[in-house]
Protein backbone atom coordinates (compact mmCIF):
# COMPACT_ATOMS: atom_id res chain seq x y z
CA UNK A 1 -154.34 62.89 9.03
CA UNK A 2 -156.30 64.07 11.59
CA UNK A 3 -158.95 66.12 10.24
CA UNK A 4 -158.46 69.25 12.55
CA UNK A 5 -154.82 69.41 12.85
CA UNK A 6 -155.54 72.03 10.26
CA UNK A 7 -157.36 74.19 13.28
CA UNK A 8 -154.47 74.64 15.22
CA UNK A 9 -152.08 76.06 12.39
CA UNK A 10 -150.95 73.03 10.54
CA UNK A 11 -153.17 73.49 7.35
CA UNK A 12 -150.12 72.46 4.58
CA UNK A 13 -149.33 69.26 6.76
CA UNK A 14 -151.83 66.44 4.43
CA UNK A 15 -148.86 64.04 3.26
CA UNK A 16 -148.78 61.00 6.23
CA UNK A 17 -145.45 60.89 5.82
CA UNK A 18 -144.98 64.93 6.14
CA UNK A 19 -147.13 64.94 9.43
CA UNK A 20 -145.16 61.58 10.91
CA UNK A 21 -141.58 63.77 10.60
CA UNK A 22 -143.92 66.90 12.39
CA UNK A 23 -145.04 64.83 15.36
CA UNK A 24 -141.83 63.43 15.98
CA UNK A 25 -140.12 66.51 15.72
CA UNK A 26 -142.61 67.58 18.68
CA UNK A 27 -141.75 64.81 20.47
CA UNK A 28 -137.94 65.02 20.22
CA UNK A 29 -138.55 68.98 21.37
CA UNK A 30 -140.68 68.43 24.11
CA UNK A 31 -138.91 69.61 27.46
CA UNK A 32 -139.23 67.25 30.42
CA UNK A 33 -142.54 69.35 32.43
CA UNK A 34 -144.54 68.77 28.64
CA UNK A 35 -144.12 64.77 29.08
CA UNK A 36 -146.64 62.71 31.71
CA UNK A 37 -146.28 59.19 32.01
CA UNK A 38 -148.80 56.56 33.76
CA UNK A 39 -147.46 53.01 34.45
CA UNK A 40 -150.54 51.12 33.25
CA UNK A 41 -149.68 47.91 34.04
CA UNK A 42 -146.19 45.67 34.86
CA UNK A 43 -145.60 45.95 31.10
CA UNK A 44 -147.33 49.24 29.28
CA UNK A 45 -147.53 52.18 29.90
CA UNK A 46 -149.38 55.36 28.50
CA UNK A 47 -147.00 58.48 27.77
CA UNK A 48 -148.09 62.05 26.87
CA UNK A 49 -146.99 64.79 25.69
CA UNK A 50 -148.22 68.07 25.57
CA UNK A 51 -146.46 70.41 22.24
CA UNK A 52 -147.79 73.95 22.34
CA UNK A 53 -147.85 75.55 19.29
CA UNK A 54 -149.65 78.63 19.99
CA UNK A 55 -150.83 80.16 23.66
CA UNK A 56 -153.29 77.38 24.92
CA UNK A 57 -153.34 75.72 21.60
CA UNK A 58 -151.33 72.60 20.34
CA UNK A 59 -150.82 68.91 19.60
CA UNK A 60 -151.33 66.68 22.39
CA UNK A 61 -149.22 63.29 21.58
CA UNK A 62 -149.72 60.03 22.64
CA UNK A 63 -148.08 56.20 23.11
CA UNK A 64 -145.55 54.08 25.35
CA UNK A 65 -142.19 55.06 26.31
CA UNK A 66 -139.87 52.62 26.10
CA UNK A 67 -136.72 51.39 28.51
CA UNK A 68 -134.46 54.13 26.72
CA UNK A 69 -136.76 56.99 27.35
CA UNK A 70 -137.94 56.98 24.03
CA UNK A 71 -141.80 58.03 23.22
CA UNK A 72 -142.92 56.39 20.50
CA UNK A 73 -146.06 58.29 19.37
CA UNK A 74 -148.82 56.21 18.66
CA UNK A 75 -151.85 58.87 17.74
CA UNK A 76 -152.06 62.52 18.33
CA UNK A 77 -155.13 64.93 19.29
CA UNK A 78 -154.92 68.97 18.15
CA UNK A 79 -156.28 70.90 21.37
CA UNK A 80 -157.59 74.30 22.81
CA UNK A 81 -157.57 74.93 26.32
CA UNK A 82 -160.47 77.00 28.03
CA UNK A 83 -160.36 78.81 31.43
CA UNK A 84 -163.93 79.72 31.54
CA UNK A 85 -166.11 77.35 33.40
CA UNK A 86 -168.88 76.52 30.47
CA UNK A 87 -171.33 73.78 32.39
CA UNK A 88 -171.96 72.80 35.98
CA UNK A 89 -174.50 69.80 35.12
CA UNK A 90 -174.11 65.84 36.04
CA UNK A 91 -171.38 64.72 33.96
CA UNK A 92 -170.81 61.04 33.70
CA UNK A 93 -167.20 59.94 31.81
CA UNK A 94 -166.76 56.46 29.87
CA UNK A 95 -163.83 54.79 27.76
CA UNK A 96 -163.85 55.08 24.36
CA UNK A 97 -163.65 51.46 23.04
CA UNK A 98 -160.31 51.30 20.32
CA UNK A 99 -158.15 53.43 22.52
CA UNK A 100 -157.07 54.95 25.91
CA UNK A 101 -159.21 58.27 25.33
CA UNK A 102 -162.58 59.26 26.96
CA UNK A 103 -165.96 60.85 26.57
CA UNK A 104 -167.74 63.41 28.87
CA UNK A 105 -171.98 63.46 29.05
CA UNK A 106 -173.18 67.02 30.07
CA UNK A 107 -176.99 66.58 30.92
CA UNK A 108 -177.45 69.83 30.04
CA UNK A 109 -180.71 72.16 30.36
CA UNK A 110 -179.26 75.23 28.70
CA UNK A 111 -178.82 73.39 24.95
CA UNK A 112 -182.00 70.80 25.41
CA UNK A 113 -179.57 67.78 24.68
CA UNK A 114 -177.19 65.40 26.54
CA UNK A 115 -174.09 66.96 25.37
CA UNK A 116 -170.91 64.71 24.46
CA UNK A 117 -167.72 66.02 24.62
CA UNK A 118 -164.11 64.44 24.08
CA UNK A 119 -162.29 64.28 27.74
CA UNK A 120 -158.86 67.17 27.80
CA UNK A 121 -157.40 66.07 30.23
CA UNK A 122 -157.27 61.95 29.98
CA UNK A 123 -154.08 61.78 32.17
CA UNK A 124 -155.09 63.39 34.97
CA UNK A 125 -158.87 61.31 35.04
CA UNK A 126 -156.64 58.26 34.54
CA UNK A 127 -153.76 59.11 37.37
CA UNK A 128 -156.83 59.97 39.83
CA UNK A 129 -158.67 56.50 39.26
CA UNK A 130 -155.67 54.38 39.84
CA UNK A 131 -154.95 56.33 42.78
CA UNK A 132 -158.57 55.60 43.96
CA UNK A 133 -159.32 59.36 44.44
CA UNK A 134 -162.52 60.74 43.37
CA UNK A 135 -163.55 61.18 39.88
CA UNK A 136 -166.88 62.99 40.39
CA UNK A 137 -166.72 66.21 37.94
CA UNK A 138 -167.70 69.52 39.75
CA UNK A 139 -167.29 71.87 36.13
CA UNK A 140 -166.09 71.31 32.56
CA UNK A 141 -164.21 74.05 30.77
CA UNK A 142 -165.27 73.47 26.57
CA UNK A 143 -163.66 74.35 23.53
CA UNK A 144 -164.63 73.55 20.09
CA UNK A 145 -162.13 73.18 17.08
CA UNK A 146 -163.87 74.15 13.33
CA UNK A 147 -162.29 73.99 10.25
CA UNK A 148 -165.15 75.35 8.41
CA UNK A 149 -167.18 78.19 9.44
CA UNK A 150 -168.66 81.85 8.62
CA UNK A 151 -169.39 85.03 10.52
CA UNK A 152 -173.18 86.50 10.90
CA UNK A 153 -173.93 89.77 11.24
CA UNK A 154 -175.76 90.18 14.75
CA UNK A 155 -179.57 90.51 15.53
CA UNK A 156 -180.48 93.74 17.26
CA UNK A 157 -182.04 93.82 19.94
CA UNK A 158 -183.12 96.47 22.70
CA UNK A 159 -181.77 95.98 26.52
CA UNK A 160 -185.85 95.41 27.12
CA UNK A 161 -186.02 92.12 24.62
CA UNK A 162 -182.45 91.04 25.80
CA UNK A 163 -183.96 91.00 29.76
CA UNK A 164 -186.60 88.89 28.33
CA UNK A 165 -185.02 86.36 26.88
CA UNK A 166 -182.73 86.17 29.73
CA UNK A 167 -185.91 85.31 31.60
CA UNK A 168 -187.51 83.00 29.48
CA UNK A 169 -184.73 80.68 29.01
CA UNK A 170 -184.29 80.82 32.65
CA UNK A 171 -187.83 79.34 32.96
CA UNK A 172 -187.47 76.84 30.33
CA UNK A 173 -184.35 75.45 31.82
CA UNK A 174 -186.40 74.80 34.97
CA UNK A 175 -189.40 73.62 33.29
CA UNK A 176 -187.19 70.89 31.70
CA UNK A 177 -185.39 70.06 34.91
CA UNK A 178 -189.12 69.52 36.33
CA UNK A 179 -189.86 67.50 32.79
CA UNK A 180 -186.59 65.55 33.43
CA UNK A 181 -188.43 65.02 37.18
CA UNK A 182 -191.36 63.28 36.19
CA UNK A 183 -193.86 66.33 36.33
CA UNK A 184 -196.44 66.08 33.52
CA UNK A 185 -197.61 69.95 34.05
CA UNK A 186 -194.41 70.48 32.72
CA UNK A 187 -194.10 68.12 30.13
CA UNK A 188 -196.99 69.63 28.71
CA UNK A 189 -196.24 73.34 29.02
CA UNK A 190 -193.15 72.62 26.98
CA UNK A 191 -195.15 70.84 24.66
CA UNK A 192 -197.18 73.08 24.02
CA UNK A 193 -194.66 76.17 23.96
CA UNK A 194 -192.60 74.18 21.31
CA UNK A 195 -195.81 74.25 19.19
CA UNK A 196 -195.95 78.04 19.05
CA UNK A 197 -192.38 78.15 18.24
CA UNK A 198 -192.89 75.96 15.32
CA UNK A 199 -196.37 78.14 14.05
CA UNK A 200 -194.21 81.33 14.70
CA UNK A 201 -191.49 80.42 12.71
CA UNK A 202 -193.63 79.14 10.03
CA UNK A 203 -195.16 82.38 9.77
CA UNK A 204 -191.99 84.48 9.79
CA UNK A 205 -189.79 82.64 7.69
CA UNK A 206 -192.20 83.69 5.07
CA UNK A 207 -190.90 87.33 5.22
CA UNK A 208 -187.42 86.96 7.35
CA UNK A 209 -184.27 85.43 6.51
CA UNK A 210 -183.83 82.32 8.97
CA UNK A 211 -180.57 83.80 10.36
CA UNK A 212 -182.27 86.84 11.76
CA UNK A 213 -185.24 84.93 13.09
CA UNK A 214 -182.22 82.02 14.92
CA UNK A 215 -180.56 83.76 17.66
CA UNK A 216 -178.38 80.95 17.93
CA UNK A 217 -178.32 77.40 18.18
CA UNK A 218 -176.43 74.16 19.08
CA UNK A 219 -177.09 70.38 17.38
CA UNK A 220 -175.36 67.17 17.01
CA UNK A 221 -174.48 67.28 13.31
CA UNK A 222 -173.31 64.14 11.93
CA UNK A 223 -172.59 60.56 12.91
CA UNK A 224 -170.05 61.36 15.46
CA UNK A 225 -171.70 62.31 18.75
CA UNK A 226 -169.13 64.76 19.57
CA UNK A 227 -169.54 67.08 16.97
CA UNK A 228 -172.17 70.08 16.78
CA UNK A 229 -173.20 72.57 14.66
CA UNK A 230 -173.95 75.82 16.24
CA UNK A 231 -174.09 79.69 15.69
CA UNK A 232 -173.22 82.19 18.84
CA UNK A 233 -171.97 85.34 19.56
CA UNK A 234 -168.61 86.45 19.61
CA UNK A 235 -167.61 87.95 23.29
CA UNK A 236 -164.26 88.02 23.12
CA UNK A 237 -161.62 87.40 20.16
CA UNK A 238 -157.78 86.64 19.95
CA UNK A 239 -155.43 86.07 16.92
CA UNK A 240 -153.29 83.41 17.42
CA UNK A 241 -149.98 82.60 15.78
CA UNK A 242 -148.67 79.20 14.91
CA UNK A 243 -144.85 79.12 15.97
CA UNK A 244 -144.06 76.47 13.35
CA UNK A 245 -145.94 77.42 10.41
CA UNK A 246 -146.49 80.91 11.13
CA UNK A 247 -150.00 80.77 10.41
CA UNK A 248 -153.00 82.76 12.32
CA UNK A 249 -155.46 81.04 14.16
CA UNK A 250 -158.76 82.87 15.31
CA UNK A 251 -159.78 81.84 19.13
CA UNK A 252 -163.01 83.16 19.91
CA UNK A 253 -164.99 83.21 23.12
CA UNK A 254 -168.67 82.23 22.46
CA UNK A 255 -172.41 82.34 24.24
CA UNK A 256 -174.69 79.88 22.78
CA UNK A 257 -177.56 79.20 24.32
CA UNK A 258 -176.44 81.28 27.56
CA UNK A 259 -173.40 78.55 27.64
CA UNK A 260 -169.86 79.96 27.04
CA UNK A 261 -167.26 78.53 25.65
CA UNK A 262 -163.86 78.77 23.48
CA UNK A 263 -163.43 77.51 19.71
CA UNK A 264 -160.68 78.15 17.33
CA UNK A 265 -160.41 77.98 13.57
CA UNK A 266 -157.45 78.57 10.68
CA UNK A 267 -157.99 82.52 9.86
CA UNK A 268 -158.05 80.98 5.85
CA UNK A 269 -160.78 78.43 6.69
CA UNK A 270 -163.93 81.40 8.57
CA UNK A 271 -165.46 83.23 5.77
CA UNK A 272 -165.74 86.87 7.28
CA UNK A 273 -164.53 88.95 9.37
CA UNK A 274 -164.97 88.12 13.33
CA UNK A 275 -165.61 91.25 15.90
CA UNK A 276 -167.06 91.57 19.09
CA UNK A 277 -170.88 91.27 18.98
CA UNK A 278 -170.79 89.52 15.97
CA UNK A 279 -172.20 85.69 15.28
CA UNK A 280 -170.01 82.83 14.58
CA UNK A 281 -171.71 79.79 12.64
CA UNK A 282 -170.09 76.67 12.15
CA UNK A 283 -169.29 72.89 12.77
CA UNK A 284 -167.40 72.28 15.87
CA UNK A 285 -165.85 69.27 17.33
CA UNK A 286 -166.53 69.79 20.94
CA UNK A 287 -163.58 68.81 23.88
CA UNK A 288 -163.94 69.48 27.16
CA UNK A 289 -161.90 69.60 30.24
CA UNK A 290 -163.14 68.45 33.55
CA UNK A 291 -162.36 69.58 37.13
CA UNK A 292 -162.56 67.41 39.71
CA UNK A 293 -164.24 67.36 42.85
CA UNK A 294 -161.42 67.26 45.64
């Protein structure tokens, strides 16, 4: 089982034989716009299709069709679907090795990482490289899927401190573009700036709760380089219904570290109750979908 079908509504689905009757159900239901097919060569092919379950929210299916018309499924990815525009950095793509799916590499200022994201929309990167047409990405919508994860109460702050740490992540981001440059000045502002942070913190953690002294934060957590742990606030919220099961899914609409962008989770799996202004912490598994450059 795919560890965050669960996400997207299908929580009671944990038998292999219970979800194999569930994704070819999908299959046999899918209407004609929902399936994309890619000759991949004289003899295979790569078929998907696209089951929504909720708004934006689904199983995506995939394998070969054969002479009939038949899809036989041959592994299946849960997915959210963002329309906000969450990072405008380099992004380089590469092929997973076991199977016809694809990572994304954000170099990314705002987080302080190289962020790695599983590629949305495979079909269309695939269709536009065997067509020789460009592959450069101009943006990259995210969206996270969590199947664990609580809600924090938020950190007040005046409009005053809020304009300042607008501007001093502004600065930082361009201190480590000039770091990423070569410049040593800036290398060893950073340095040093990273120093106080760590003697600050030391000193208030004493006194605080670490939750009220972390805004937020995003980091790889775990083996798998796609997956992050992160608290953010909540800027927007939606309940979501599963068609099938019935059950509600949560999408919320996040800012961490002055990126934005969607995750979902099972209502029974987030521990509190998610509002507006509120903080979401969690473990995400972070998917992405890239627009092209014309």
């Amino acid at each position: 089982m795919h560890r965050f079908l669960r996400t997207v509504g299908f929580s009671t689905y944990q038998k292999k034989h219970k979800i194999e009757d569930l994704i070819r159900d999908l299959v046999v239901e899918a209407l004609p716009e929902q399936i994309r097919k890619i000759q991949l060569d004289e003899e295979t092919n790569l078929c998907e299709v696209r089951s929504e379950v909720a708004p934006g929210t689904g199983v995506a299916i995939y394998g070969e069709m054969d002479e009939t018309g038949e899809v036989r499924p041959e592994y299946y990815v849960p997915y959210i679907l963002s329309q906000d525009t969450s990072s405008n950095a380099d992004c380089s793509i590469q092929r997973h090795t076991d199977r016809e799916t694809y990572a994304g590499l954000l170099d990314e200022y705002k987080v302080g990482i190289s962020l790695i994201y599983y590629l949305e929309n495979v079909m269309e990167y695939r269709e536009r490289k065997m067509a020789k047409k460009s592959t450069e990405v101009e943006s990259v919508n995210l969206s996270g899927l969590s199947v664990k994860g609580k809600i924090l109460l938020p950190i007040k702050k005046t409009a005053k401190q809020k304009e300042m740490a607008r501007v001093a992540s502004k600065e930082r981001n361009n201190l480590l573009e000039a770091a990423k440059n070569g410049s040593e000045e800036a290398m060893e502002t950073l340095t040093i700036e990273d120093i106080d942070l760590y003697s600050q913190v030391s000193r208030r953690v004493l006194k605080e709760d670490i939750y009220s002294i972390i805004d937020s934060c995003f980091m790889p957590c775990g083996i798998e380089c796609d997956q992050y742990s992160i608290i953010g606030d909540i800027q927007d919220l939606e309940v979501l219904k599963n068609r099938i099961t019935g059950e509600e899914i949560y999408e919320m609409k996040i800012e961490c570290n002055d990126m934005i962008f969607r995750v979902a989770i099972n209502r029974q799996d987030l521990i509190g109750e998610p509002q507006v202004g509120r903080r979401f912490k969690g473990q995400i598994w972070m998917k992405g979908t890239a627009k092209f450059k014309s």
